[in-house]
Protein backbone atom coordinates (compact mmCIF):
# COMPACT_ATOMS: atom_id res chain seq x y z
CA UNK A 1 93.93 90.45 -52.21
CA UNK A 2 92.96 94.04 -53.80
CA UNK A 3 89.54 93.38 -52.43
CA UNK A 4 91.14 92.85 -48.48
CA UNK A 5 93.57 95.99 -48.80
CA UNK A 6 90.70 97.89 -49.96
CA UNK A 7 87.76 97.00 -47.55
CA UNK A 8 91.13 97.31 -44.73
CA UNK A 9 91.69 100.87 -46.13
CA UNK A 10 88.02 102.12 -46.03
CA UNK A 11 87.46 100.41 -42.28
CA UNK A 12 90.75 102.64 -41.44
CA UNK A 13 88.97 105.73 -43.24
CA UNK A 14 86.04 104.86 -41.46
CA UNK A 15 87.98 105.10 -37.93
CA UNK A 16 90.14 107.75 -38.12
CA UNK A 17 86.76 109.78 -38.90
CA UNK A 18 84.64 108.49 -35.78
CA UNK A 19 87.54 109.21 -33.68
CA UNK A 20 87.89 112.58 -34.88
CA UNK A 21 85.19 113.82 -33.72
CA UNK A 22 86.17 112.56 -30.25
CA UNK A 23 88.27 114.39 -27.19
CA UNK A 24 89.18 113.80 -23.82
CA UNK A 25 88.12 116.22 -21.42
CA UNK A 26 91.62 116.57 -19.72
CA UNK A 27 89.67 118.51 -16.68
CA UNK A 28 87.55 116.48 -14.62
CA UNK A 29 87.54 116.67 -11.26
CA UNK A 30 85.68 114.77 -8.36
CA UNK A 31 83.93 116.82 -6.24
CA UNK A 32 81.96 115.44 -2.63
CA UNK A 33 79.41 116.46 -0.86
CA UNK A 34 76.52 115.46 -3.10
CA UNK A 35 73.56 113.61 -1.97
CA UNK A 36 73.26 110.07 -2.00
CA UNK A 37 70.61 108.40 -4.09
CA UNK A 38 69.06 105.68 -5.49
CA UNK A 39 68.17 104.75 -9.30
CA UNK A 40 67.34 101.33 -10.43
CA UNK A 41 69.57 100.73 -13.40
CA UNK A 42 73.11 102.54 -14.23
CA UNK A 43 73.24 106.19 -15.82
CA UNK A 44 74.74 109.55 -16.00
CA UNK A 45 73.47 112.75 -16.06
CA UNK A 46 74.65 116.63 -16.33
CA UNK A 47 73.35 119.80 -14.11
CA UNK A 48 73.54 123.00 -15.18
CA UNK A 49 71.72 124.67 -12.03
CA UNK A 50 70.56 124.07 -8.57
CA UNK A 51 66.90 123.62 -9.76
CA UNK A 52 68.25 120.74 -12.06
CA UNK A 53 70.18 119.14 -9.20
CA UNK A 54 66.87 119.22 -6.96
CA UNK A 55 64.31 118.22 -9.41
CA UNK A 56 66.81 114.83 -10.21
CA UNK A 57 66.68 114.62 -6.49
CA UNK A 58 63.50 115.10 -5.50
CA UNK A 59 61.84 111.60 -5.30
CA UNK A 60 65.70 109.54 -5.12
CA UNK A 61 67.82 111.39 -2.60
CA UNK A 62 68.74 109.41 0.80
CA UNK A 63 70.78 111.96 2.24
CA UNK A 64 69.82 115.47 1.58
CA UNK A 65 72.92 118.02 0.97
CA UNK A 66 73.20 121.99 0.24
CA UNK A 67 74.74 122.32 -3.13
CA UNK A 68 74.66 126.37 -3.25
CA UNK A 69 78.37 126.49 -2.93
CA UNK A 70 78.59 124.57 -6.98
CA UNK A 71 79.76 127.36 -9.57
CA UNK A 72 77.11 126.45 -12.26
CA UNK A 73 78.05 129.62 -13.68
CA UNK A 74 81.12 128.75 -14.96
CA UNK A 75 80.88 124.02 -14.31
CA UNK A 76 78.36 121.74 -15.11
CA UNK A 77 77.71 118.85 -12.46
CA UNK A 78 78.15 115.23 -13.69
CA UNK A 79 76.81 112.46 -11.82
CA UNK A 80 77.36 108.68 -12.85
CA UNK A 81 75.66 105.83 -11.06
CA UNK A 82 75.49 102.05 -11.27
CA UNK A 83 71.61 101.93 -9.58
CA UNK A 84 70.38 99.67 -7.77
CA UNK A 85 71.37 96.34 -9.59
CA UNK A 86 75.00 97.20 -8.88
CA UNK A 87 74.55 95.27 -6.06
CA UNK A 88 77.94 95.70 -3.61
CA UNK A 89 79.94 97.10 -6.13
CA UNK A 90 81.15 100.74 -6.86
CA UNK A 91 81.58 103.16 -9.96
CA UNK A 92 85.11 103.71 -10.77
CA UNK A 93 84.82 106.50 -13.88
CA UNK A 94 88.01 106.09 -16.02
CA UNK A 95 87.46 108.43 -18.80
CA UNK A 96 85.17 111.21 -20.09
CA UNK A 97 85.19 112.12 -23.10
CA UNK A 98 83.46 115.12 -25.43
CA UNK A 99 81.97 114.62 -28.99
CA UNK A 100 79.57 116.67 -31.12
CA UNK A 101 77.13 115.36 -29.96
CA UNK A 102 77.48 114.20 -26.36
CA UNK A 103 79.52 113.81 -23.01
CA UNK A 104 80.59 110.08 -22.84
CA UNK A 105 81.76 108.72 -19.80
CA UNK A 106 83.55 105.69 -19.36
CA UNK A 107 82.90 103.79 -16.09
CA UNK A 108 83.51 100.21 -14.53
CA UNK A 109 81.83 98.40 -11.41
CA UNK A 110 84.78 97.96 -9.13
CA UNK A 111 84.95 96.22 -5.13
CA UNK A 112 84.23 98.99 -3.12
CA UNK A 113 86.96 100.04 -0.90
CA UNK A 114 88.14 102.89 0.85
CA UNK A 115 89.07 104.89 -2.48
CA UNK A 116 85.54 104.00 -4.06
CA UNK A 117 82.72 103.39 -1.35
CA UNK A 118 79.08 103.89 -3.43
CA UNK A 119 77.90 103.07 -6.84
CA UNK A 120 77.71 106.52 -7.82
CA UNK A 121 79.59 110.04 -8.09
CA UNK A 122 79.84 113.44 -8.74
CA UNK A 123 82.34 115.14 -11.38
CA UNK A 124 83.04 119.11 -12.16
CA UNK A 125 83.58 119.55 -15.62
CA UNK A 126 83.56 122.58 -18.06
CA UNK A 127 80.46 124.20 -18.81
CA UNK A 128 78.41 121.77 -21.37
CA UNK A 129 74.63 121.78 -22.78
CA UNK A 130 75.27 118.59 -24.02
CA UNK A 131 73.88 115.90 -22.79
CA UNK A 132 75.57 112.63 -21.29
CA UNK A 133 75.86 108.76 -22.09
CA UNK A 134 77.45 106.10 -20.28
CA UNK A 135 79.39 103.33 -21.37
CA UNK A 136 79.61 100.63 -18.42
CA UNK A 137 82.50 97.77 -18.40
């Protein structure tokens, strides 16, 4: 019984300190007017200038779209994306969150409707160098 309450307090140890290093970005807001695009498996990627933006564009964007007016002075520019094998469903981002290490965003594939109508989109967020991972329901 020691050994359970033991191994129970350690695993509780354990937690507390891998969710310390962990907060919510309270501030993100979604922001259109981006180009549409096409990748071939889910993702999520940060911009901290226009010459970012285009380069990620380059060879993927469908619908070209003048991004001048983004303050990458003082925002980064999130994008998250199913890809192609989302098939007819959309990205519904729940949560984003900021460790040490990285921006992690939460996301789920949801039935596009008229609140969520393509698998990917476009976030404002404080300024970040970090870069980005996606964890997909």
């Amino acid at each position: 019984m020691k050994i359970i309450l033991s191994t129970l307090l350690i695993l509780s140890a354990v937690m507390a300190f891998a969710m310390g290093d962990r907060s919510t970005l309270s501030s993100f807001e979604k922001v259109e007017g981006f180009a549409s695009f096409s990748k071939p498996v889910y993702g999520v990627k940060i911009f901290n200038s226009e010459e970012e933006y285009a380069a990620f564009h380059k060879a993927r964007a469908l619908v070209s779209k003048n991004t001048a007016t983004f303050d990458y002075g003082n925002f980064s520019l999130l994008t998250a994306y199913l890809g192609k094998e989302a098939g007819d469903s959309c990205i519904n981002v729940y949560r984003i969150d900021e460790t040490d290490k990285y921006i992690v965003v939460y996301a789920e594939p949801v039935k596009c409707d008229k609140e969520w109508q393509t698998p990917y989109v476009y976030y404002k967020i404080k300024k970040t160098d970090k870069p980005a991972k996606i964890i997909v329901k």
